[in-house]
N, C-alpha and C. Protein backbone atom coordinates (compact mmCIF):
# COMPACT_ATOMS: atom_id res chain seq x y z
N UNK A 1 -24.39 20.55 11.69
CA UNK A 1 -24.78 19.17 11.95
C UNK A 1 -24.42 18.80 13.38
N UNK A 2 -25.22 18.04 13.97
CA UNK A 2 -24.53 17.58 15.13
C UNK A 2 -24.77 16.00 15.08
N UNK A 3 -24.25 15.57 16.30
CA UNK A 3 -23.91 14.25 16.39
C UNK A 3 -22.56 13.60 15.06
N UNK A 4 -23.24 12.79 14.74
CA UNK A 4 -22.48 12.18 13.59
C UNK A 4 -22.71 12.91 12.30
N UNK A 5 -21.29 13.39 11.78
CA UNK A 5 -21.81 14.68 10.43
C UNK A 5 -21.26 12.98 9.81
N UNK A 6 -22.24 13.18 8.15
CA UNK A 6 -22.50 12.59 7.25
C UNK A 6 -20.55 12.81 6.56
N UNK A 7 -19.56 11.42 5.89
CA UNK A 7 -18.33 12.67 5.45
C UNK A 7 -18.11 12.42 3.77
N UNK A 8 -19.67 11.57 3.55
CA UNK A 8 -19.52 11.70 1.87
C UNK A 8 -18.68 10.56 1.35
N UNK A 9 -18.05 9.71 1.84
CA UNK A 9 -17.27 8.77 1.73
C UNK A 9 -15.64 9.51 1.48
N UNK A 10 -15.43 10.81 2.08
CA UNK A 10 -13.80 11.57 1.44
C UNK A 10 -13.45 11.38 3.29
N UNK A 11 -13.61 10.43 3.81
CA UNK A 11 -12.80 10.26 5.38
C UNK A 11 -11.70 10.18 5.43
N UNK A 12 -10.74 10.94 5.86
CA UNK A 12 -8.81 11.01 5.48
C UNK A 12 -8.59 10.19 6.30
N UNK A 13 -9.07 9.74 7.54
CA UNK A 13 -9.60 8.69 8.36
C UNK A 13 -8.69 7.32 8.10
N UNK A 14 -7.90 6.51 7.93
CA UNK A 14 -8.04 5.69 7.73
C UNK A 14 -8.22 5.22 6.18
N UNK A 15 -7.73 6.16 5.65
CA UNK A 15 -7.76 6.40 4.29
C UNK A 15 -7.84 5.43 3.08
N UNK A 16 -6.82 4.35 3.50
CA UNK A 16 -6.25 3.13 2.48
C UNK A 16 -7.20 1.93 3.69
N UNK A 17 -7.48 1.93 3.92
CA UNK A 17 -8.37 1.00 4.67
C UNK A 17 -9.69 0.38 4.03
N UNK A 18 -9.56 -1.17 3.54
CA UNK A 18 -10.35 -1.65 2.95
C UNK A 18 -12.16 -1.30 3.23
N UNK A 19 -12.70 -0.80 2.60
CA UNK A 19 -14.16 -0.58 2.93
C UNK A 19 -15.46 -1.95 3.55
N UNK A 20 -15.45 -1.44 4.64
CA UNK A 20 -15.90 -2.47 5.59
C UNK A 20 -16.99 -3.29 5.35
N UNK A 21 -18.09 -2.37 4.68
CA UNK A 21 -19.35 -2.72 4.25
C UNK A 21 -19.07 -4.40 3.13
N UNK A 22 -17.73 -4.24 2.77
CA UNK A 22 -17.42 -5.11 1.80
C UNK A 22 -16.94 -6.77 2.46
N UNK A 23 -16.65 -6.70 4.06
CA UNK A 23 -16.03 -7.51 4.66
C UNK A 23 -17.23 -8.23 5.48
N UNK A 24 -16.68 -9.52 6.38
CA UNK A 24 -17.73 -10.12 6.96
C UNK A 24 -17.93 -9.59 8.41
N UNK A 25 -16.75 -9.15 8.97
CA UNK A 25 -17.03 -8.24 9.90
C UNK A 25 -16.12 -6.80 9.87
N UNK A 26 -17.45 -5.97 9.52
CA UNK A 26 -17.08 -4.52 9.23
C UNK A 26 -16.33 -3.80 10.13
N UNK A 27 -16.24 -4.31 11.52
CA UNK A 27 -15.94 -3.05 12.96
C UNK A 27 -14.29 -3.51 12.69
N UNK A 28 -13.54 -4.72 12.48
CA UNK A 28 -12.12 -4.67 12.79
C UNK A 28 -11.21 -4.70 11.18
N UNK A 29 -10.84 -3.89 11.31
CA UNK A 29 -9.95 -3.39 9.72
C UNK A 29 -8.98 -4.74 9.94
N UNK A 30 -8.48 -6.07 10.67
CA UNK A 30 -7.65 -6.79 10.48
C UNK A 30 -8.26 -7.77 9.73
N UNK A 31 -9.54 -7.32 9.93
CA UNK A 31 -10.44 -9.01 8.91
C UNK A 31 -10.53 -8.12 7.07
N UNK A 32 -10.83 -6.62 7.74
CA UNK A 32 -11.08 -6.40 6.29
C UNK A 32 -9.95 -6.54 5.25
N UNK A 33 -8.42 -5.98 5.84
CA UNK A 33 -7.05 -6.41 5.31
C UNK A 33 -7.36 -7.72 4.75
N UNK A 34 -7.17 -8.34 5.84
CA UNK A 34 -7.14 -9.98 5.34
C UNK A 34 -7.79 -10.53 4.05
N UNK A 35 -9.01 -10.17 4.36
CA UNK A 35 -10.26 -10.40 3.15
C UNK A 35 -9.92 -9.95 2.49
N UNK A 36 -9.05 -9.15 1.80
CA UNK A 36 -8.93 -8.16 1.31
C UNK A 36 -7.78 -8.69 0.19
N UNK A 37 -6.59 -8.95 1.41
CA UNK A 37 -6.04 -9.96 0.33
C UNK A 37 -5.97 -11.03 -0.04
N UNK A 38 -6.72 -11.56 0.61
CA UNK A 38 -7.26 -13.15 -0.17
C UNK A 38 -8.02 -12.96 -1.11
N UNK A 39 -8.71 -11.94 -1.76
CA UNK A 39 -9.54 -11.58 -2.52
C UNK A 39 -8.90 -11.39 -3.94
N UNK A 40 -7.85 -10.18 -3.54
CA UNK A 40 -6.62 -10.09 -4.54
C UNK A 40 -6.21 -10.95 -5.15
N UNK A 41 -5.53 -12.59 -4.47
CA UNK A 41 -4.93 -13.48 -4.24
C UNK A 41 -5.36 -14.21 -5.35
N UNK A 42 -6.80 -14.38 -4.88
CA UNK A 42 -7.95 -15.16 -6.03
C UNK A 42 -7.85 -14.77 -6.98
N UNK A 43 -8.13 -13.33 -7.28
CA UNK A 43 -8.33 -12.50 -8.64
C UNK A 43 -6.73 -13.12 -9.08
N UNK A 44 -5.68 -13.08 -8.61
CA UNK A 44 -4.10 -13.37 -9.48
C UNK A 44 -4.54 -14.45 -10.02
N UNK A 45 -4.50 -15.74 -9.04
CA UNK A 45 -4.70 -16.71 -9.38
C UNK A 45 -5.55 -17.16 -10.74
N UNK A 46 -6.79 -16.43 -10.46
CA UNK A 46 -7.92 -16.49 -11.94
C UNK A 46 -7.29 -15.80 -13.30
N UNK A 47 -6.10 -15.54 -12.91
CA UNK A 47 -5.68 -14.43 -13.89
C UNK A 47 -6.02 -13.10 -14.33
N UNK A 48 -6.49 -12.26 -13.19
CA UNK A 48 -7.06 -11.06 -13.34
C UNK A 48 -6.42 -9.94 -12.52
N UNK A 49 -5.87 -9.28 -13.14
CA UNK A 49 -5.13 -8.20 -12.52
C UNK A 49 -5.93 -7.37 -11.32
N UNK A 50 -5.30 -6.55 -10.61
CA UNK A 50 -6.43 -5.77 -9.92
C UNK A 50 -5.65 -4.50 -10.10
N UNK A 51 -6.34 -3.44 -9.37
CA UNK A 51 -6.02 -2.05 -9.80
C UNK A 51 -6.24 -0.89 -8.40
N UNK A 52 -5.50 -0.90 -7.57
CA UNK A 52 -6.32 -0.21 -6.38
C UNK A 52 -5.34 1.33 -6.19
């Protein structure tokens, strides 16, 4: 492959790093954190466990 090889979504990369596609801006992992746990936050609050 050249250029950009495809990595299947198994990137050791940055590993525990919230998945960006899921955030409002994908390029800086400090928004996706964030979002990330305010998201959590909600789910407690609603009474719903999470599982990561």
């Amino acid at each position: 492959m050249s250029g950009e090889d495809y990595n299947w979504g198994y990137d050791p990369l940055n590993y525990n790093l919230p998945e960006g596609s899921y955030a409002t801006d994908a390029f800086h992992g400090e928004v996706r954190v964030r979002e990330c746990r305010a998201m959590v936050q909600a789910l407690h609050s609603a009474g719903l466990g999470v599982v990561m």
